[in-house]
N, C-alpha and C. Protein backbone atom coordinates (compact mmCIF):
# COMPACT_ATOMS: atom_id res chain seq x y z
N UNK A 1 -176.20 -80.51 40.85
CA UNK A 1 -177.13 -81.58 41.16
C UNK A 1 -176.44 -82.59 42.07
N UNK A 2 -176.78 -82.64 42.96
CA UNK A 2 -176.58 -84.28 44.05
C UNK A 2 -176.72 -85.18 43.27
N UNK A 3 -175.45 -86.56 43.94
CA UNK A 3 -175.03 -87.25 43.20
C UNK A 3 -176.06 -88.48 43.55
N UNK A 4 -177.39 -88.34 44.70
CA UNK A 4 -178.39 -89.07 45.31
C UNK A 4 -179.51 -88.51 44.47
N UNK A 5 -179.75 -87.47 43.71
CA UNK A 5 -180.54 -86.95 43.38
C UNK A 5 -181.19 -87.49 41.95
N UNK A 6 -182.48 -88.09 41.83
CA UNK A 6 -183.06 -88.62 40.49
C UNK A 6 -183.44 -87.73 39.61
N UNK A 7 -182.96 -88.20 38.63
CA UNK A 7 -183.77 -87.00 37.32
C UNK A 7 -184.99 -88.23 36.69
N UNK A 8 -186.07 -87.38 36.79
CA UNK A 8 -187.25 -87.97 36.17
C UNK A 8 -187.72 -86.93 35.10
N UNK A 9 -188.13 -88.23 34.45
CA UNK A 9 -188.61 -87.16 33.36
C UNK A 9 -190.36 -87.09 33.02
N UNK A 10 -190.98 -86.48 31.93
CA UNK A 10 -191.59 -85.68 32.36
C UNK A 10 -192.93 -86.55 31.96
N UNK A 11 -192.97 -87.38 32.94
CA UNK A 11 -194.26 -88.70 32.54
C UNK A 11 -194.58 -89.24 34.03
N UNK A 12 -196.64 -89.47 33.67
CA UNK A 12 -196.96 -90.07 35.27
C UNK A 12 -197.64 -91.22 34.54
N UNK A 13 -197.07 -92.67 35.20
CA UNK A 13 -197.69 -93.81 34.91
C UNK A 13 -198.85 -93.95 35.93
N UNK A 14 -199.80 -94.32 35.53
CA UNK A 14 -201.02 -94.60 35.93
C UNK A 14 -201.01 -96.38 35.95
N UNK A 15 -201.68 -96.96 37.19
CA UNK A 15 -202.28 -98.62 36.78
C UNK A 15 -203.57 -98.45 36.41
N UNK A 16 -204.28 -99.38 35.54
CA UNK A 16 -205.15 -99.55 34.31
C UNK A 16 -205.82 -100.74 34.83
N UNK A 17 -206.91 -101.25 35.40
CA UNK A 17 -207.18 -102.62 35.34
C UNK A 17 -208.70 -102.95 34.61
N UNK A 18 -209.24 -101.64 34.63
CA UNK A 18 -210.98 -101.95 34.15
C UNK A 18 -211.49 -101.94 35.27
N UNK A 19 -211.02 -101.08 36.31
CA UNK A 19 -212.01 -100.83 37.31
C UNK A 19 -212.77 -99.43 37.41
N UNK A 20 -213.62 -99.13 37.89
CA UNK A 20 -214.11 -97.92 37.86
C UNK A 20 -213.03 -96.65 38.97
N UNK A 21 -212.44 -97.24 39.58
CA UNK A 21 -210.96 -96.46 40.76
C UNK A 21 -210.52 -96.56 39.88
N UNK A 22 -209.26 -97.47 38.83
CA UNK A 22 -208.66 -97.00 37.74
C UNK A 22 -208.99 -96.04 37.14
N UNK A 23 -210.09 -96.19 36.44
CA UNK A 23 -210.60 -94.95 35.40
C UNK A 23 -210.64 -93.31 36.13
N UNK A 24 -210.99 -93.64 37.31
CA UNK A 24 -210.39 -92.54 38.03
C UNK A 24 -209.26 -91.81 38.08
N UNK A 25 -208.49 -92.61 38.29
CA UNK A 25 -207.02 -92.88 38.32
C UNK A 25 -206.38 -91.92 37.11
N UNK A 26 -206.83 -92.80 36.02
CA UNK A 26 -206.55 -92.08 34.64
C UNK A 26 -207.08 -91.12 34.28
N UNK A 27 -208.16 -90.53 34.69
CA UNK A 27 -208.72 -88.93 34.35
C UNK A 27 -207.90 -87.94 35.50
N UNK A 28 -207.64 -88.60 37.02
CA UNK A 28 -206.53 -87.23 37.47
C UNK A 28 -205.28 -87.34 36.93
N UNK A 29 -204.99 -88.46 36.43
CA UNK A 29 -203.81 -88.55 35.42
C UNK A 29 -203.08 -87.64 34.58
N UNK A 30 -204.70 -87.96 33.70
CA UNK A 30 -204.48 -86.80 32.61
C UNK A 30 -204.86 -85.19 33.00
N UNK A 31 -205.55 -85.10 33.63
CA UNK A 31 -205.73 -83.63 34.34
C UNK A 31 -204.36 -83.05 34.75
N UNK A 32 -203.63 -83.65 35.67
CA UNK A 32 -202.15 -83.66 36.12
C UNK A 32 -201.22 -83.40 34.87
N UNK A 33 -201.10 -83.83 33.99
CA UNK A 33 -200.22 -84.37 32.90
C UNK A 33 -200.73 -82.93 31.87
N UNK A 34 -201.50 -82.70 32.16
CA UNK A 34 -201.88 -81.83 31.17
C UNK A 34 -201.78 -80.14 31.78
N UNK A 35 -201.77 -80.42 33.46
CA UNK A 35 -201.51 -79.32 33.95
C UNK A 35 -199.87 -79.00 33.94
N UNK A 36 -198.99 -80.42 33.81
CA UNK A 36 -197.78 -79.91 34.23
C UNK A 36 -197.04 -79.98 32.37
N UNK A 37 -197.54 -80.60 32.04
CA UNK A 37 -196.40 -80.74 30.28
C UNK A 37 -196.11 -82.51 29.96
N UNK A 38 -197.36 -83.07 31.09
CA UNK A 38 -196.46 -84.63 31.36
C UNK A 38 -196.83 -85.46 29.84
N UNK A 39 -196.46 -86.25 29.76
CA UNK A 39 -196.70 -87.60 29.21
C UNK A 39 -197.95 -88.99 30.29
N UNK A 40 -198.79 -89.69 29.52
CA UNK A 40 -199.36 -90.45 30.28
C UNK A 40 -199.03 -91.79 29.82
N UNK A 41 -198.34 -92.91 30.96
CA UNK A 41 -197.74 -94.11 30.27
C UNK A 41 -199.30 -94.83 31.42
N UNK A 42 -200.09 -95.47 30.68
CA UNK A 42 -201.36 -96.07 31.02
C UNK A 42 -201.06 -97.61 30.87
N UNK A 43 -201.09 -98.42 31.90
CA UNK A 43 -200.50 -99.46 32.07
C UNK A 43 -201.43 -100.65 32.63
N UNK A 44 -201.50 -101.94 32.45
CA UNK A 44 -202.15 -102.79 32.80
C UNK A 44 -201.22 -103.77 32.84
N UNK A 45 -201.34 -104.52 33.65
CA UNK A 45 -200.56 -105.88 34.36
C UNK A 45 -201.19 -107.12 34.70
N UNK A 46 -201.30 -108.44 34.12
CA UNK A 46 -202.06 -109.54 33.70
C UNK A 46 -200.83 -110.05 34.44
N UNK A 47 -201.79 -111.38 35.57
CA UNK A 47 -200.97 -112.56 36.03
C UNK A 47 -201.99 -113.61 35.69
N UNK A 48 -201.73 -114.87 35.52
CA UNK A 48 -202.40 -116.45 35.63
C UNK A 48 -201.49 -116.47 37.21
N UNK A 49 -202.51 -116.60 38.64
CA UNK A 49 -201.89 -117.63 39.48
C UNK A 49 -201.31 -118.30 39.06
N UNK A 50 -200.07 -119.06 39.84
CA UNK A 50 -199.59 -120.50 38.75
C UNK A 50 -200.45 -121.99 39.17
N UNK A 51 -201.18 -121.31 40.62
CA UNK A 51 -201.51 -122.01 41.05
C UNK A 51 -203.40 -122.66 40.41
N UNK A 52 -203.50 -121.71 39.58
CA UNK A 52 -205.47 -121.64 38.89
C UNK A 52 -204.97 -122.19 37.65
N UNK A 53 -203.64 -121.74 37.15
CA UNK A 53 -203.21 -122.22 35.91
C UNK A 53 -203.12 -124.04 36.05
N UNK A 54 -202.13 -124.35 37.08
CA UNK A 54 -201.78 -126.22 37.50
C UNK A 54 -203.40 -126.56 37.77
N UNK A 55 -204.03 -126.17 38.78
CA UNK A 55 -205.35 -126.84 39.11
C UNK A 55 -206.39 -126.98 38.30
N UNK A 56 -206.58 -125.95 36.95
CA UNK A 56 -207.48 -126.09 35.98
C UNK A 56 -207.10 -125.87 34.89
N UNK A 57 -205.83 -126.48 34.44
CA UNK A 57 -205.89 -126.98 33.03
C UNK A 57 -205.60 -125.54 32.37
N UNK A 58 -205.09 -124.43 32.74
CA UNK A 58 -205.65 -123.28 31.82
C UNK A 58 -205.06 -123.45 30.11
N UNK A 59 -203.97 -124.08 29.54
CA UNK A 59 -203.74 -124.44 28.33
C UNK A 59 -204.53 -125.06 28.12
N UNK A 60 -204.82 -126.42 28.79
CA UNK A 60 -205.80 -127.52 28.13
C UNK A 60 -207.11 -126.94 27.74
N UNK A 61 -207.42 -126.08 28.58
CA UNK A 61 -208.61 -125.35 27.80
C UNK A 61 -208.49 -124.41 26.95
N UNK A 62 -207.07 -124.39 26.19
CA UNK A 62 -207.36 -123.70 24.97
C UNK A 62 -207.20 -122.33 24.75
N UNK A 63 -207.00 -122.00 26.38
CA UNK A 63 -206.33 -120.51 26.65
C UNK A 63 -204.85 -120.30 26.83
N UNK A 64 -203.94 -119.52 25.80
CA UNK A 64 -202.38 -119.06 26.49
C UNK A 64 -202.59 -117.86 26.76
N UNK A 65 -201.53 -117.37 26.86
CA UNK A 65 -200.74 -116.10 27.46
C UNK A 65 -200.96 -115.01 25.84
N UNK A 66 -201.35 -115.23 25.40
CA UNK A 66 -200.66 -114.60 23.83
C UNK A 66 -202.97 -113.84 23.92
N UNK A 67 -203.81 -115.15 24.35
CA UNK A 67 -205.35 -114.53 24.19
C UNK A 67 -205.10 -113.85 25.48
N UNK A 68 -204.74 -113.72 26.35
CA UNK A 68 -204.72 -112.95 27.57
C UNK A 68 -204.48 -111.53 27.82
N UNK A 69 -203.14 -112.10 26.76
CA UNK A 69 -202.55 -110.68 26.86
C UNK A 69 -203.50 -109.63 25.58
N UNK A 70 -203.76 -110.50 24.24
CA UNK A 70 -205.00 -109.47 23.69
C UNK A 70 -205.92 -108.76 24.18
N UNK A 71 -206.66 -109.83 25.39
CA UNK A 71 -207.63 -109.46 25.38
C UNK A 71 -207.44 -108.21 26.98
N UNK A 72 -206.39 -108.05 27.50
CA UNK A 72 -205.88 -106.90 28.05
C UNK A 72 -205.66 -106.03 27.29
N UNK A 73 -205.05 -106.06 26.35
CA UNK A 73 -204.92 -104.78 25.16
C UNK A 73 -206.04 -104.16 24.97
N UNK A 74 -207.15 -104.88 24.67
CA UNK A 74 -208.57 -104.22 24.43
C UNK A 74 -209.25 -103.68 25.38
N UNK A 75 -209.00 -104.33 26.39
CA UNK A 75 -209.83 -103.49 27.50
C UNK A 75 -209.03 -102.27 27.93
N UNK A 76 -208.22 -102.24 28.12
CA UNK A 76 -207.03 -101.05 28.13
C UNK A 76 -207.35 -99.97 27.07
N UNK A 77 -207.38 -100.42 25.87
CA UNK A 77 -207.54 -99.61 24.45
C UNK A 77 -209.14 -98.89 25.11
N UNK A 78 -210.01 -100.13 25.35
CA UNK A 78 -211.43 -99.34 25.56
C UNK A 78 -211.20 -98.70 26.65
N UNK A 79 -210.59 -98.56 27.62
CA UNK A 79 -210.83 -98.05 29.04
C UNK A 79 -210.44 -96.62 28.20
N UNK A 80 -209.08 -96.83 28.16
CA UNK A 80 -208.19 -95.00 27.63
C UNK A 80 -209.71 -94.33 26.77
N UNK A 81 -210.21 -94.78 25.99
CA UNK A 81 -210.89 -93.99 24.92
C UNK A 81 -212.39 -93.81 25.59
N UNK A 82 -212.78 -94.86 26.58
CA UNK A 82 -213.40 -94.60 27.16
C UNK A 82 -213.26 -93.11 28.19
N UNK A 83 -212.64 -92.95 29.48
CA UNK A 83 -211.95 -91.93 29.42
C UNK A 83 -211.42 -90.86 28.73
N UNK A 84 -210.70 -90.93 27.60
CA UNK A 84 -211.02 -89.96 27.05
C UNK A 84 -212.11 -89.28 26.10
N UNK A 85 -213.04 -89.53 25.95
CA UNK A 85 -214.58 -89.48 25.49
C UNK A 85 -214.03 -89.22 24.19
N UNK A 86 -213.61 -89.56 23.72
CA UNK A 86 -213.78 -89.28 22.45
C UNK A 86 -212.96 -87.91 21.27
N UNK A 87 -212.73 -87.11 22.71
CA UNK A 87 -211.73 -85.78 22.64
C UNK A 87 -210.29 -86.01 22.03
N UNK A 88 -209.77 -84.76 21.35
CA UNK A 88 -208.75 -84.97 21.07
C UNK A 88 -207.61 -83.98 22.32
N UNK A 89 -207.53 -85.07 22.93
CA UNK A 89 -206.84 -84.91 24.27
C UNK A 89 -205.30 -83.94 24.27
N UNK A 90 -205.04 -83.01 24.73
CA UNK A 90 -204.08 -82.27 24.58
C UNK A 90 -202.74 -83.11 25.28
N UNK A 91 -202.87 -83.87 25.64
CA UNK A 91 -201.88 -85.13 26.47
C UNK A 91 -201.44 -86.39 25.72
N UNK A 92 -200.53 -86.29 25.81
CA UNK A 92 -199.71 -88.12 24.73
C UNK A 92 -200.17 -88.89 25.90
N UNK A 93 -200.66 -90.23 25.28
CA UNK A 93 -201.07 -91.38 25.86
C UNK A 93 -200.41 -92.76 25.31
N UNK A 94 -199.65 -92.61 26.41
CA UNK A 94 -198.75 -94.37 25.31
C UNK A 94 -199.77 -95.58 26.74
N UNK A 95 -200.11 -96.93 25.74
CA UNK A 95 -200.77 -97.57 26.47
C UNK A 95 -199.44 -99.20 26.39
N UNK A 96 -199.51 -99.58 27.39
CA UNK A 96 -198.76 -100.96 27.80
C UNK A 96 -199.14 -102.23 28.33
N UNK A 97 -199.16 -103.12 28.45
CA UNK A 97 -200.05 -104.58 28.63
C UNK A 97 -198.93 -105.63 28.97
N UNK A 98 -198.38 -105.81 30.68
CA UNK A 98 -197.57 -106.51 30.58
C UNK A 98 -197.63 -107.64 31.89
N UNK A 99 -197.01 -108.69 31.39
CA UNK A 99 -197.54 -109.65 32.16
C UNK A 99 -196.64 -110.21 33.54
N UNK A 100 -196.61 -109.81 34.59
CA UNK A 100 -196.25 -110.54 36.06
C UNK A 100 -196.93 -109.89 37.24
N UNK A 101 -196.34 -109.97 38.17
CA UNK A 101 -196.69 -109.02 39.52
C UNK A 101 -197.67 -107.97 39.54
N UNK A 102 -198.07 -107.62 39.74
CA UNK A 102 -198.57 -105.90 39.52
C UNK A 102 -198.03 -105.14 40.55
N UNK A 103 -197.29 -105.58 41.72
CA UNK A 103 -196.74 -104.28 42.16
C UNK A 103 -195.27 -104.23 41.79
N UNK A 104 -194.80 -105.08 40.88
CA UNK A 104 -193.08 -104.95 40.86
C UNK A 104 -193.34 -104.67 39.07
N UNK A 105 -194.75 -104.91 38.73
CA UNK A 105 -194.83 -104.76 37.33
C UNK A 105 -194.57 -102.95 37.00
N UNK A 106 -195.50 -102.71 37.73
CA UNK A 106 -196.07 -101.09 37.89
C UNK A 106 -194.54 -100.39 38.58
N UNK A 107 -193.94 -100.70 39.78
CA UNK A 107 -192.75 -100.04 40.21
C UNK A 107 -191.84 -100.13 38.96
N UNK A 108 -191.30 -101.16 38.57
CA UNK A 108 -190.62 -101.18 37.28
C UNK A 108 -190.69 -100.10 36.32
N UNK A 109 -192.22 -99.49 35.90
CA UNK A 109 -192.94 -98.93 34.88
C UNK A 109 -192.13 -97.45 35.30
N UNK A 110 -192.28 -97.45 36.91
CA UNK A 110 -192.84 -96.00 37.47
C UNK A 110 -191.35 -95.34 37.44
N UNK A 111 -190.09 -95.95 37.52
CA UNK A 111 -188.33 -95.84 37.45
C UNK A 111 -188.64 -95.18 36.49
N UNK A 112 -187.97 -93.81 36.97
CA UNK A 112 -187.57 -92.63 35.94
C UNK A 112 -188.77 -91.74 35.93
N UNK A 113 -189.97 -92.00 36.28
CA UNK A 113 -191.39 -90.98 36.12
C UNK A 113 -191.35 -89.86 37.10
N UNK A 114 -192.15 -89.06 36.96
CA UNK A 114 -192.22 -88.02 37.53
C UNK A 114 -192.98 -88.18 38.42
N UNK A 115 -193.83 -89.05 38.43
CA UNK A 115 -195.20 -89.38 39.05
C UNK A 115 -195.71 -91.05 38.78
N UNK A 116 -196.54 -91.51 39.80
CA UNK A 116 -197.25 -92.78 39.17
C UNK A 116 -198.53 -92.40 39.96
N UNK A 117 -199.57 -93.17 39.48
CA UNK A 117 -201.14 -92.81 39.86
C UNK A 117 -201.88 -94.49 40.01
N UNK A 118 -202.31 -94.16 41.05
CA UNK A 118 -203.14 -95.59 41.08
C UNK A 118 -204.55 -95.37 41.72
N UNK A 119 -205.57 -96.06 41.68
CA UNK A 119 -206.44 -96.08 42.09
C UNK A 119 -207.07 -97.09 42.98
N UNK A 120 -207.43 -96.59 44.35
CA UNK A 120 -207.48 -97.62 45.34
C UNK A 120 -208.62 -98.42 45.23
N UNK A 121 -208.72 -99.71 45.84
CA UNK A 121 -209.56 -100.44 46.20
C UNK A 121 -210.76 -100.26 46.82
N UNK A 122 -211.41 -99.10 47.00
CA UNK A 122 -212.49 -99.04 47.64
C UNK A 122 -213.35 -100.30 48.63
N UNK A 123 -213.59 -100.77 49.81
CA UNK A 123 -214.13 -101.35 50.06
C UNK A 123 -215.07 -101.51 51.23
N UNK A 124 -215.09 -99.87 51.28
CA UNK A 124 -216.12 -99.31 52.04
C UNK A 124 -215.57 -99.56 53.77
N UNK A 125 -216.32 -99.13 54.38
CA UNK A 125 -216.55 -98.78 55.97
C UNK A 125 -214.68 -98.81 56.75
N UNK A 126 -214.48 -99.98 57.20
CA UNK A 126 -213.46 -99.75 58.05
C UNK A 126 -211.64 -100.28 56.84
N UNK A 127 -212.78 -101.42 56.10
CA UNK A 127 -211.36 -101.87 55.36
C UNK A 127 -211.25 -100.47 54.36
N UNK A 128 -212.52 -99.92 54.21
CA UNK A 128 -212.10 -99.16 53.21
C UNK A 128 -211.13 -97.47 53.12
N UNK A 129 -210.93 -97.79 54.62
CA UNK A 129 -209.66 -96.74 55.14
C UNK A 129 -208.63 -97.69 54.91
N UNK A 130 -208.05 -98.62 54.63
CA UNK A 130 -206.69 -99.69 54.24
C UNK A 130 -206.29 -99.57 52.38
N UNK A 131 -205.00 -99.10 52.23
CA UNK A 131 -204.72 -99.57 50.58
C UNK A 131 -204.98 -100.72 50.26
N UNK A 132 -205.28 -101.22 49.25
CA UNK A 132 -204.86 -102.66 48.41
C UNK A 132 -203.74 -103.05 48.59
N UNK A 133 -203.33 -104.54 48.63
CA UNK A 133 -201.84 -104.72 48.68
C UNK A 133 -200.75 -103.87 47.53
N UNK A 134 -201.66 -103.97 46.30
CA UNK A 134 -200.74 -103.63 45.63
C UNK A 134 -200.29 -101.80 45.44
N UNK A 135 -201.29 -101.06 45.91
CA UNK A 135 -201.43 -99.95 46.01
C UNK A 135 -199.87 -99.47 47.42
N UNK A 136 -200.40 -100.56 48.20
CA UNK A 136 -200.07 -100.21 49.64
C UNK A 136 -198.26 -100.73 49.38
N UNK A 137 -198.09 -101.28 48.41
CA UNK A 137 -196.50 -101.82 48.19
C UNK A 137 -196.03 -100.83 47.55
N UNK A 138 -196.57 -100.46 46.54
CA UNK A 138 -196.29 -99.56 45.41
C UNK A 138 -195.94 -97.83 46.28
N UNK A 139 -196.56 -97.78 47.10
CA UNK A 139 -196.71 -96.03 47.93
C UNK A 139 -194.93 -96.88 48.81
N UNK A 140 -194.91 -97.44 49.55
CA UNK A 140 -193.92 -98.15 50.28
C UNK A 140 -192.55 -97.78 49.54
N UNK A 141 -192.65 -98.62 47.80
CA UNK A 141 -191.44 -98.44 47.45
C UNK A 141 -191.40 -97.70 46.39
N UNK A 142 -191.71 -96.99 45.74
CA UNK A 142 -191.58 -96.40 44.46
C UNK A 142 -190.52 -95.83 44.56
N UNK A 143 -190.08 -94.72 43.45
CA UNK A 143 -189.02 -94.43 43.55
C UNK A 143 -189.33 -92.81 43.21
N UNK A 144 -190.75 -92.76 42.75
CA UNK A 144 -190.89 -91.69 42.33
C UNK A 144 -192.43 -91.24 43.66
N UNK A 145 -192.98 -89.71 43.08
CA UNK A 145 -194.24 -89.52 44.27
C UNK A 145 -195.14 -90.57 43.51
N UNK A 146 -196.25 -90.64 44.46
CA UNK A 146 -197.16 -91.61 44.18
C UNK A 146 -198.42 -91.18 44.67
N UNK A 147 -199.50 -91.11 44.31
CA UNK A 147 -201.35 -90.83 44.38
C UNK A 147 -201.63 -91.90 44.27
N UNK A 148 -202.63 -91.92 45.28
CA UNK A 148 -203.90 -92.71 45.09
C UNK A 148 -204.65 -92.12 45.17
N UNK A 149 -205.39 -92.99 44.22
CA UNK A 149 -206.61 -91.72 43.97
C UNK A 149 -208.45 -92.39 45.13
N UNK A 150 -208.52 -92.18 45.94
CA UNK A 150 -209.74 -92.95 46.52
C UNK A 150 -211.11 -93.17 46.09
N UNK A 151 -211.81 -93.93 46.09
CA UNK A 151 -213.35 -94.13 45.40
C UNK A 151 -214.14 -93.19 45.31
């Protein structure tokens, strides 16, 4: 083995946001994962601007980081089971909920995978030939291959 050469092991992280391209995302996921022996690490990434947080009070109104991050857990929890209908899926599904960046959140995730999966931004006609920033950072630097999956 080359001493440049990565060993990944045998898992494709997917990004998770509650979009209908995510959910995409996560069914060629698991199709993939299930064709090769993989693992599916299903991931969601929560920021507060700091800047929506200073301008409107977001503590003072009674919201932290702790209801945020729940209420990412759940939609995550519903998305996966959504997606997986209900089946008892021949694929391990570990689910994660973590809070900064989303493209240094997700690259972070993707170190050591075999694969990462994302699902693009759709936005029709001319932009909708362009990645998302975060899509379009993530293909740039990963460390591992990378899909997008398109609308």
């Amino acid at each position: 083995m080359n001493d440049h050469e990565e060993v990944h092991d045998r898992r494709i992280v997917v990004g998770v946001d509650n979009s209908a391209n995510s959910r995409e995302a996560l069914r060629w996921a698991l199709a993939q994962a299930r064709l090769t022996g993989a693992t599916v690490d299903a991931v969601t990434v929560w920021q507060v601007p700091p800047m929506y947080a200073y301008a409107y009070g977001w503590t003072a109104a009674g919201i932290d980081d702790a209801d945020i991050g729940r209420y990412a857990e759940k939609a995550l929890a519903e998305t996966v089971a959504q997606v997986l209908g209900g089946e008892n899926y021949p694929v391990q599904v570990a689910t994660r909920v973590v809070q900064g960046p989303a493209a240094q959140v997700l690259l972070a995730a993707a170190k050591g995978a075999e694969l990462m999966v994302l699902g693009s931004r759709g936005h029709g006609a001319f932009a909708g030939m362009l990645l998302g920033s975060v899509s379009q950072h993530c293909v740039q630097h990963a460390a591992c291959p990378t899909v997008v999956i398109p609308e």
